[in-house]
N, C-alpha and C. Protein backbone atom coordinates (compact mmCIF):
# COMPACT_ATOMS: atom_id res chain seq x y z
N UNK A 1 0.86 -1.17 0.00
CA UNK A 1 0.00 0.00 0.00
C UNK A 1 0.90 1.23 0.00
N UNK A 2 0.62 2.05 -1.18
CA UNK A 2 1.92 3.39 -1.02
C UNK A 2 1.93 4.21 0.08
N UNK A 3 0.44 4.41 0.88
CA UNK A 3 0.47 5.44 1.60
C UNK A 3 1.69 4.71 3.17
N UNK A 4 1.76 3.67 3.18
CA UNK A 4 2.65 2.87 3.87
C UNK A 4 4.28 2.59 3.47
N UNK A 5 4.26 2.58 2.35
CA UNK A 5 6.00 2.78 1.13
C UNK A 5 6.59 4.16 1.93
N UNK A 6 5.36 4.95 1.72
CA UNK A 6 6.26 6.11 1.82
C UNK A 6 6.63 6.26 3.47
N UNK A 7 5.89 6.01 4.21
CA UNK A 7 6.25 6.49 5.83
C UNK A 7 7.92 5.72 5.95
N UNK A 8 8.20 4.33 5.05
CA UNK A 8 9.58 3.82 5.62
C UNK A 8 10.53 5.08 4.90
N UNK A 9 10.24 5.53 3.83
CA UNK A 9 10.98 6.66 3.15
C UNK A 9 11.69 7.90 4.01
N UNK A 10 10.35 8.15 4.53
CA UNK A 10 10.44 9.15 5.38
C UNK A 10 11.15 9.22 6.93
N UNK A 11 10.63 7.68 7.08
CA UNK A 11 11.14 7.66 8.37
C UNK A 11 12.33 6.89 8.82
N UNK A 12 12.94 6.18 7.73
CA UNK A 12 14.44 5.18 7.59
C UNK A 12 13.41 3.92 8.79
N UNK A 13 12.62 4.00 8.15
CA UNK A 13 12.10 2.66 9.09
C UNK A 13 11.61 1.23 7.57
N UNK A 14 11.19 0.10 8.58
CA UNK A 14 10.84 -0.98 7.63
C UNK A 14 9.92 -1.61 8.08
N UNK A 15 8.56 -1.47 7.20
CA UNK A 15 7.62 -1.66 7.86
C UNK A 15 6.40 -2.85 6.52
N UNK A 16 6.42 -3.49 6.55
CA UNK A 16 5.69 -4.75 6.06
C UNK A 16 3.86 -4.85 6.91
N UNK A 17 3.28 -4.18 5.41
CA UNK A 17 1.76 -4.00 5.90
C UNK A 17 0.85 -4.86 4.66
N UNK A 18 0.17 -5.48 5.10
CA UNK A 18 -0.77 -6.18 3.91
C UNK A 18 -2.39 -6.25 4.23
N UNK A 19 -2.98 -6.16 3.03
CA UNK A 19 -4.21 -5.66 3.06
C UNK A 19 -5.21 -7.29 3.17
N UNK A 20 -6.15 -7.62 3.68
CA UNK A 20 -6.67 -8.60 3.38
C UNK A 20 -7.79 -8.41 3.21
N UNK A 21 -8.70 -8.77 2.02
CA UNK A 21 -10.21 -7.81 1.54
C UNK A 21 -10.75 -9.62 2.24
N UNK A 22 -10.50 -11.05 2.32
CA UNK A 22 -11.51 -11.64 2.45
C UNK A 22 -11.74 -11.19 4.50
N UNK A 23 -10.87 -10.44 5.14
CA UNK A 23 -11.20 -10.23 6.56
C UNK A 23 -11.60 -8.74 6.78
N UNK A 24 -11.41 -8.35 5.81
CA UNK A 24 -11.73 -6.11 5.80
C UNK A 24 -10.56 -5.64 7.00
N UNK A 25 -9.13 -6.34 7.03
CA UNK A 25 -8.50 -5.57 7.76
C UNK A 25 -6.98 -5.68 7.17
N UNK A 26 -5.88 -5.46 7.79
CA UNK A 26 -4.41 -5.00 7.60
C UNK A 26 -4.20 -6.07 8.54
N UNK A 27 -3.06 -6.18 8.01
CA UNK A 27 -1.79 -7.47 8.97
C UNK A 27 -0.61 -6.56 8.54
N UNK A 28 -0.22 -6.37 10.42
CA UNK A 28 1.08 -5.57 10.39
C UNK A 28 2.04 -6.82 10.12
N UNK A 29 2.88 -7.37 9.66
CA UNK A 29 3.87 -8.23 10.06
C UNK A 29 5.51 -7.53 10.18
N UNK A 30 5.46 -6.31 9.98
CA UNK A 30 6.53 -6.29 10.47
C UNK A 30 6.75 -4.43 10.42
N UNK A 31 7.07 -4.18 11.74
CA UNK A 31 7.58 -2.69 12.04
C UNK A 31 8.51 -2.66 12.74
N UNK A 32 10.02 -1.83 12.02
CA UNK A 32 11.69 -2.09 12.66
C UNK A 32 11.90 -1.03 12.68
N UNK A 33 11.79 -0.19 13.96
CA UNK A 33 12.67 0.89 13.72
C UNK A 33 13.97 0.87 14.39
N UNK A 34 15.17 1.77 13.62
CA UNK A 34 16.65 1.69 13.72
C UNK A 34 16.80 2.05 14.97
N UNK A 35 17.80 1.00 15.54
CA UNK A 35 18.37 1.04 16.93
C UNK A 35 18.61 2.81 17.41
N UNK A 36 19.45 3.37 16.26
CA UNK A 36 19.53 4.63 16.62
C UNK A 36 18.34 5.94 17.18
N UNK A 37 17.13 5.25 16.38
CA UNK A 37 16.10 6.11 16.40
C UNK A 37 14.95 5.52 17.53
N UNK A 38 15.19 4.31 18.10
CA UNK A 38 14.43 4.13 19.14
C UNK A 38 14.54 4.69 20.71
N UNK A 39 13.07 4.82 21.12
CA UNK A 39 12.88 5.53 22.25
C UNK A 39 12.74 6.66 21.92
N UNK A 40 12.33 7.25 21.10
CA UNK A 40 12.10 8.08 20.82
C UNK A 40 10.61 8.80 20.40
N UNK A 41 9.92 8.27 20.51
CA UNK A 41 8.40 8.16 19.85
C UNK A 41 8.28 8.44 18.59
N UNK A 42 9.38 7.95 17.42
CA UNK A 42 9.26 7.13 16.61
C UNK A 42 7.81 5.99 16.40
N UNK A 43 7.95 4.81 17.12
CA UNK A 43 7.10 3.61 16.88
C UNK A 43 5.77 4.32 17.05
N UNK A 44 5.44 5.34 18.25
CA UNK A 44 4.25 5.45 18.67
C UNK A 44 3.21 6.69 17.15
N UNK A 45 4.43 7.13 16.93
CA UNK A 45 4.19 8.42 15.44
C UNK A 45 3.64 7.32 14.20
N UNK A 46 4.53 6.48 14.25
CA UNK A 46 3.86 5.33 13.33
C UNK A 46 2.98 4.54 13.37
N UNK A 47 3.22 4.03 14.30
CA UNK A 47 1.46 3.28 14.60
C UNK A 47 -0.18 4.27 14.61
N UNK A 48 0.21 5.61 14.98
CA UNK A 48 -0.98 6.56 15.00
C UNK A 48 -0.98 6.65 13.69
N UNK A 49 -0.29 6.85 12.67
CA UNK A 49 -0.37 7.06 11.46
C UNK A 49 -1.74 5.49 10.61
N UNK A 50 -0.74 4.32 11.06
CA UNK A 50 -1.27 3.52 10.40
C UNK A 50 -2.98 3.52 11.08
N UNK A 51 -2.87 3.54 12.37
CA UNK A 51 -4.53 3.26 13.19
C UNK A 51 -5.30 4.64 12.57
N UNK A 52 -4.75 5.51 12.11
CA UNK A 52 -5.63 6.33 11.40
C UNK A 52 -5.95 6.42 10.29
N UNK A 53 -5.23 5.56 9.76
CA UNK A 53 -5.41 4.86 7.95
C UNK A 53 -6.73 3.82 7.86
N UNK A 54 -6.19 3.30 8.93
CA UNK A 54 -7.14 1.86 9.83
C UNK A 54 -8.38 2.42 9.67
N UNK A 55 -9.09 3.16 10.49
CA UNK A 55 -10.10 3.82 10.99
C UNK A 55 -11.03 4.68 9.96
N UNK A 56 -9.80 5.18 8.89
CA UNK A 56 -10.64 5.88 8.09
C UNK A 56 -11.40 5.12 7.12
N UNK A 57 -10.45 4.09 6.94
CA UNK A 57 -10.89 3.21 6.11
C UNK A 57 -12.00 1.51 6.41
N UNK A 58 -12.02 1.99 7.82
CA UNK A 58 -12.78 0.85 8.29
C UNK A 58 -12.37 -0.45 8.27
N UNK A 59 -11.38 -1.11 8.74
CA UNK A 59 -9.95 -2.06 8.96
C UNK A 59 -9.31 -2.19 10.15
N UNK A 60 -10.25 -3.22 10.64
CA UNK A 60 -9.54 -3.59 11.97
C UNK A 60 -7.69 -3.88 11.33
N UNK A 61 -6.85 -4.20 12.56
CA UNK A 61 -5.46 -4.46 12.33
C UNK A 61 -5.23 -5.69 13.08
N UNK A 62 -4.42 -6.59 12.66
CA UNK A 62 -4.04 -7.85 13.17
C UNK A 62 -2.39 -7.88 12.98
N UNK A 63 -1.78 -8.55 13.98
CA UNK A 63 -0.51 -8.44 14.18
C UNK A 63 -0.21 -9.85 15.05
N UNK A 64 1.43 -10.48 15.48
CA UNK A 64 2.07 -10.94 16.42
C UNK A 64 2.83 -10.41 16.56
N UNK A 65 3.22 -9.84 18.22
CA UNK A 65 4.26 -9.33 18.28
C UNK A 65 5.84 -10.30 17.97
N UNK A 66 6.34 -9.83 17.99
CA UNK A 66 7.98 -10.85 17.50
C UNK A 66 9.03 -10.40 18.14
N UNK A 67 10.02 -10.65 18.64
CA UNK A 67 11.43 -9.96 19.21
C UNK A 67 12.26 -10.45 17.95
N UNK A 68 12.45 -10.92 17.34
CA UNK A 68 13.57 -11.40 16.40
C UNK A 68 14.59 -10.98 15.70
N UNK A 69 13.11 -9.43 15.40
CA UNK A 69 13.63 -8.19 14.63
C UNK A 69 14.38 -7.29 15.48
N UNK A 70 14.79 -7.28 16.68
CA UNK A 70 15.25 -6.47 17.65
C UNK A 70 14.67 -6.22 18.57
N UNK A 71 13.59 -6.26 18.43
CA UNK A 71 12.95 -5.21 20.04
C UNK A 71 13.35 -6.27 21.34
N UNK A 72 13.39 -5.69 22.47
CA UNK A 72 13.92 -6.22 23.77
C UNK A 72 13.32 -7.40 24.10
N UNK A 73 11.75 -7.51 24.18
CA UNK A 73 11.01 -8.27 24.89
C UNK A 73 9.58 -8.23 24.16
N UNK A 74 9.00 -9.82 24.32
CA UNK A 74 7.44 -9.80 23.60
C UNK A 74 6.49 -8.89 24.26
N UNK A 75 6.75 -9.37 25.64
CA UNK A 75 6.11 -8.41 26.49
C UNK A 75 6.35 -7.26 26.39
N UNK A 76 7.08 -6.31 26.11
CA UNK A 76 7.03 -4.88 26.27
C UNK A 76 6.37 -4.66 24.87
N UNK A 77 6.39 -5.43 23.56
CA UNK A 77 6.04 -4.84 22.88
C UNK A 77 3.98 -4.85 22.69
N UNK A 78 3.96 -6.33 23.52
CA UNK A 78 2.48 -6.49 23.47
C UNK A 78 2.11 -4.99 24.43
N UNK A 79 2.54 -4.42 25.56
CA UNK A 79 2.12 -3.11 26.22
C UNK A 79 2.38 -2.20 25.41
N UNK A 80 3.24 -2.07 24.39
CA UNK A 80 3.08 -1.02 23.57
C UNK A 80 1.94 -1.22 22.81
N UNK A 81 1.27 -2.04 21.98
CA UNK A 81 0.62 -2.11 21.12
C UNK A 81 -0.58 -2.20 22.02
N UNK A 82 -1.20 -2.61 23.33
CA UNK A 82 -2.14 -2.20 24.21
C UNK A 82 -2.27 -0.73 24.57
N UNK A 83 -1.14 0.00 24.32
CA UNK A 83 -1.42 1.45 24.32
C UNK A 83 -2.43 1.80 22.93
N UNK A 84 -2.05 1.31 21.97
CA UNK A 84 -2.93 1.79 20.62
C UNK A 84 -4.36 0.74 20.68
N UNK A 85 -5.03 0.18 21.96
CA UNK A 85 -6.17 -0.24 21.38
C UNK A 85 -5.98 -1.78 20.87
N UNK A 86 -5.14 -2.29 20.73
CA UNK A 86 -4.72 -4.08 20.17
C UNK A 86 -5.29 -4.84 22.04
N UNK A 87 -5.83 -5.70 21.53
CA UNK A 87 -6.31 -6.73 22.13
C UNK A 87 -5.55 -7.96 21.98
N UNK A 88 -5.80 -9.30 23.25
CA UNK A 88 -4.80 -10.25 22.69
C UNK A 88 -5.92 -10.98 21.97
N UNK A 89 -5.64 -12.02 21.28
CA UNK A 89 -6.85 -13.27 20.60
C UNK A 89 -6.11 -14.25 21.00
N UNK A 90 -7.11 -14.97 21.69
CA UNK A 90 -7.32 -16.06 22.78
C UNK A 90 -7.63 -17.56 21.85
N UNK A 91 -7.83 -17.30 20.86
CA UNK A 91 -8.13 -18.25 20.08
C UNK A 91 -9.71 -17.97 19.61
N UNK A 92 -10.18 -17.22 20.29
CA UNK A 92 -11.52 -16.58 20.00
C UNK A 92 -11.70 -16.14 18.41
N UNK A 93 -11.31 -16.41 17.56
CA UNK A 93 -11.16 -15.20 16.57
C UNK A 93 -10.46 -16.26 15.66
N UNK A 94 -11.12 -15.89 14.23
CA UNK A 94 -10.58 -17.03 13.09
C UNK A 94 -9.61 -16.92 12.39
N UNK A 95 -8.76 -16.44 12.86
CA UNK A 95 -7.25 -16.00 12.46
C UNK A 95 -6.18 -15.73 13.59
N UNK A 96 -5.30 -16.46 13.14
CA UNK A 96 -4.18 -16.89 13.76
C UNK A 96 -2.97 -15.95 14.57
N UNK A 97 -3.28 -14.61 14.45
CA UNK A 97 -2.35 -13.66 14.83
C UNK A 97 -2.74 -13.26 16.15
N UNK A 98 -1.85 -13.06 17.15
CA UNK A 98 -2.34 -13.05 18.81
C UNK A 98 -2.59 -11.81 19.18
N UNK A 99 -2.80 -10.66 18.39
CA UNK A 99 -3.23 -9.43 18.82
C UNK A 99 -3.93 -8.84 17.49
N UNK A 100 -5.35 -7.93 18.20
CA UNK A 100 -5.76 -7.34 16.91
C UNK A 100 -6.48 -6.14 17.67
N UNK A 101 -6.87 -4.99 16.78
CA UNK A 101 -6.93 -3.95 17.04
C UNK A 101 -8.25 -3.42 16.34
N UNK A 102 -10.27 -3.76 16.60
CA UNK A 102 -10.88 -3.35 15.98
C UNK A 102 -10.93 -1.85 15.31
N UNK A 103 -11.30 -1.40 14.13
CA UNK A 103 -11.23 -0.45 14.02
C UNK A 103 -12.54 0.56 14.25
N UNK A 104 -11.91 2.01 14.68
CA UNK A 104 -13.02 2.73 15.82
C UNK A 104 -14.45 2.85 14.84
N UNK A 105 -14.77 2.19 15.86
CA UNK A 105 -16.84 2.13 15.04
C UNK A 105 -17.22 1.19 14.28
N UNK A 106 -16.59 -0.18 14.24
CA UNK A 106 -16.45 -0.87 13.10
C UNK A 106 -16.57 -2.52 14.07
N UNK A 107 -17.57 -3.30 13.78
CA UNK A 107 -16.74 -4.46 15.09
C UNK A 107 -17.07 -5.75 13.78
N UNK A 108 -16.31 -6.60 13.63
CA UNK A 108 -16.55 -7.36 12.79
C UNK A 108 -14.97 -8.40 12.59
N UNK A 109 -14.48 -8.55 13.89
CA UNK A 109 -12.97 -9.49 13.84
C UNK A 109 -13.66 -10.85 13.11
């Protein structure tokens, strides 16, 4: 999705977003930002960006968090992404990714 191309442009970040029309939502699978530029509210500038792409467009978001790519801990990143509204999925939910994020006004996981 370009409006997503361009934020890694802008922001020296790498960010892997895909659209899925048979669920009406986005699968983050992957957001890296550079060691240098973390802690910074970087991640949190980006994620408001995408949850407002989300929202306008009526697209819940589905994700797993991952450490692999760098970040410290699963856990810190699942509390980050509980700051933006992501929920865990318990198995409740017909897709396989352990956090998702309805979009505002929209309920249909």
């Amino acid at each position: 999705m370009r409006v997503f191309e361009e934020l890694e442009d802008v922001y020296n970040i790498k960010l892997w977003i895909t659209y899925s029309s048979l669920h009406k939502d986005l699968l983050l699978s992957q957001l890296v930002i550079p060691k240098d530029n973390r802690n910074k509210g970087l991640g949190s500038k980006i994620m408001k960006i995408i949850i407002e792409h989300a929202d306008k467009n009526q697209l819940n978001i589905r994700l797993t968090p991952d450490d692999s790519l760098g970040a410290t801990s699963i856990n810190r990143l699942k509390k980050f992404y509980k700051r933006f509204g992501f929920i865990e999925n318990k198995g409740q939910y017909r897709f396989s990714e352990t956090m998702y994020r309805e979009a505002k006004g929209f309920k249909n996981v």
